[in-house]
Protein backbone atom coordinates (compact mmCIF):
# COMPACT_ATOMS: atom_id res chain seq x y z
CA UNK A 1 -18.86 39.53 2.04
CA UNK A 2 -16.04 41.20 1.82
CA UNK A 3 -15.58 44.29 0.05
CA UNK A 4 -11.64 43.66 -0.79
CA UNK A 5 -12.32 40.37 -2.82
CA UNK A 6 -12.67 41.40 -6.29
CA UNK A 7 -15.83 39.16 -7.41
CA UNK A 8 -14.83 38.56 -11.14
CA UNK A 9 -11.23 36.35 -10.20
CA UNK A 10 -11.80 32.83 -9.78
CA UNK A 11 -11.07 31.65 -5.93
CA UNK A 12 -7.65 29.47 -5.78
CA UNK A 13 -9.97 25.99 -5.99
CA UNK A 14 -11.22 27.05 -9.06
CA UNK A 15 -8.03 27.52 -10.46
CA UNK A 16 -6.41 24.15 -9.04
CA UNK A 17 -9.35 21.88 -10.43
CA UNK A 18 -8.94 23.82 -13.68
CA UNK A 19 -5.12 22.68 -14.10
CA UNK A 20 -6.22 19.43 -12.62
CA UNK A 21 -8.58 18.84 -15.42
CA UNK A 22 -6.93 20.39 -18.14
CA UNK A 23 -3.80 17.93 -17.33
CA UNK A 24 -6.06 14.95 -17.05
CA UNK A 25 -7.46 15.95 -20.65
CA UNK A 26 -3.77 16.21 -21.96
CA UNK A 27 -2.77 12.91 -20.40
CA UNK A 28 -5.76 10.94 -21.87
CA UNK A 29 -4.75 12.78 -25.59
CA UNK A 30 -1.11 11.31 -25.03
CA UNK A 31 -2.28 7.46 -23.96
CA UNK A 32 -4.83 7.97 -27.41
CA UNK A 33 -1.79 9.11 -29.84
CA UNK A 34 0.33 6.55 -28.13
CA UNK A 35 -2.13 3.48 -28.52
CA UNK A 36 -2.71 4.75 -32.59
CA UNK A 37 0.66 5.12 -33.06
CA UNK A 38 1.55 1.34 -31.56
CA UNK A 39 -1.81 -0.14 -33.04
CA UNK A 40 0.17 -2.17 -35.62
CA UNK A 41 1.95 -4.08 -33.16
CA UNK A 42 -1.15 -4.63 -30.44
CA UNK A 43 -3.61 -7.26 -31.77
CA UNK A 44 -7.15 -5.62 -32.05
CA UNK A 45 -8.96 -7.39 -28.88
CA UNK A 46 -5.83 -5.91 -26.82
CA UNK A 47 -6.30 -2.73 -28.09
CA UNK A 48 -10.05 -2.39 -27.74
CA UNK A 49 -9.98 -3.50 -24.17
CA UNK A 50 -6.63 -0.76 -23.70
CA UNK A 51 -8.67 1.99 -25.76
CA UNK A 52 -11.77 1.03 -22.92
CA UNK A 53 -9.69 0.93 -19.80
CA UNK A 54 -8.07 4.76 -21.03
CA UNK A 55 -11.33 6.57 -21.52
CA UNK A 56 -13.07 5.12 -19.01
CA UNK A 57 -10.72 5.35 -15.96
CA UNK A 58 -9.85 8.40 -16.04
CA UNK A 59 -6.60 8.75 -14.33
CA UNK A 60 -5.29 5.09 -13.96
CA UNK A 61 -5.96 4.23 -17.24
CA UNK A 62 -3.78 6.72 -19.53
CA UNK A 63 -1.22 5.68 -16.48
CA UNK A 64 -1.52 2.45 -16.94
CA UNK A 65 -1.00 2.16 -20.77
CA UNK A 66 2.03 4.94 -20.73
CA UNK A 67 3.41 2.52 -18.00
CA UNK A 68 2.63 -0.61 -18.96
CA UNK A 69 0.60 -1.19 -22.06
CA UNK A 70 2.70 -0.20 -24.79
CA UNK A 71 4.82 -2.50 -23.95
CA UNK A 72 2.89 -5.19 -22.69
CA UNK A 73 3.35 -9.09 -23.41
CA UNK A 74 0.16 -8.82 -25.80
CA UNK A 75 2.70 -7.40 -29.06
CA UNK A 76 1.87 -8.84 -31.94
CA UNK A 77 4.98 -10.70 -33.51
CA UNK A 78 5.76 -10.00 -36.66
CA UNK A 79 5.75 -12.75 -39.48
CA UNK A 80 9.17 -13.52 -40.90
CA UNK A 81 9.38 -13.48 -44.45
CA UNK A 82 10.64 -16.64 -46.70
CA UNK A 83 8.40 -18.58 -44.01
């Protein structure tokens, strides 16, 4: 080994997968606040099987929804009133 290499700073992978995590963690927080903040206008089998494809596909999933989903064709219509 070499002697120069100070033994206590992470190697540059270590640092890249870090940042590639820690983004993957923020970008899955901001498809969950997203979904809960549009859950009134998502019925509740669309928004169980959005909630499913975030969490468990990791990076397509929050993609997806920030793309896609929140303003999908699956919006709930709201019920006019005098009706």
């Amino acid at each position: 080994m070499d002697g120069s290499a100070n033994p206590l700073l992470p190697a540059g992978y270590d640092v890249a997968w870090t940042i590639v995590s820690a983004l993957m963690i923020v970008l899955l927080v901001v498809a969950l606040v997203s979904m809960a903040r549009s859950a009134g206008r998502i019925t509740a089998t669309a928004a169980l099987v959005w909630a499913l494809l975030v969490i468990c596909v990791p990076v397509v999933g929050p993609i997806a929804w920030l793309a896609v989903g929140w303003r999908s064709g699956l919006v709930r219509t709201p019920a006019i009133k005098g009706e």
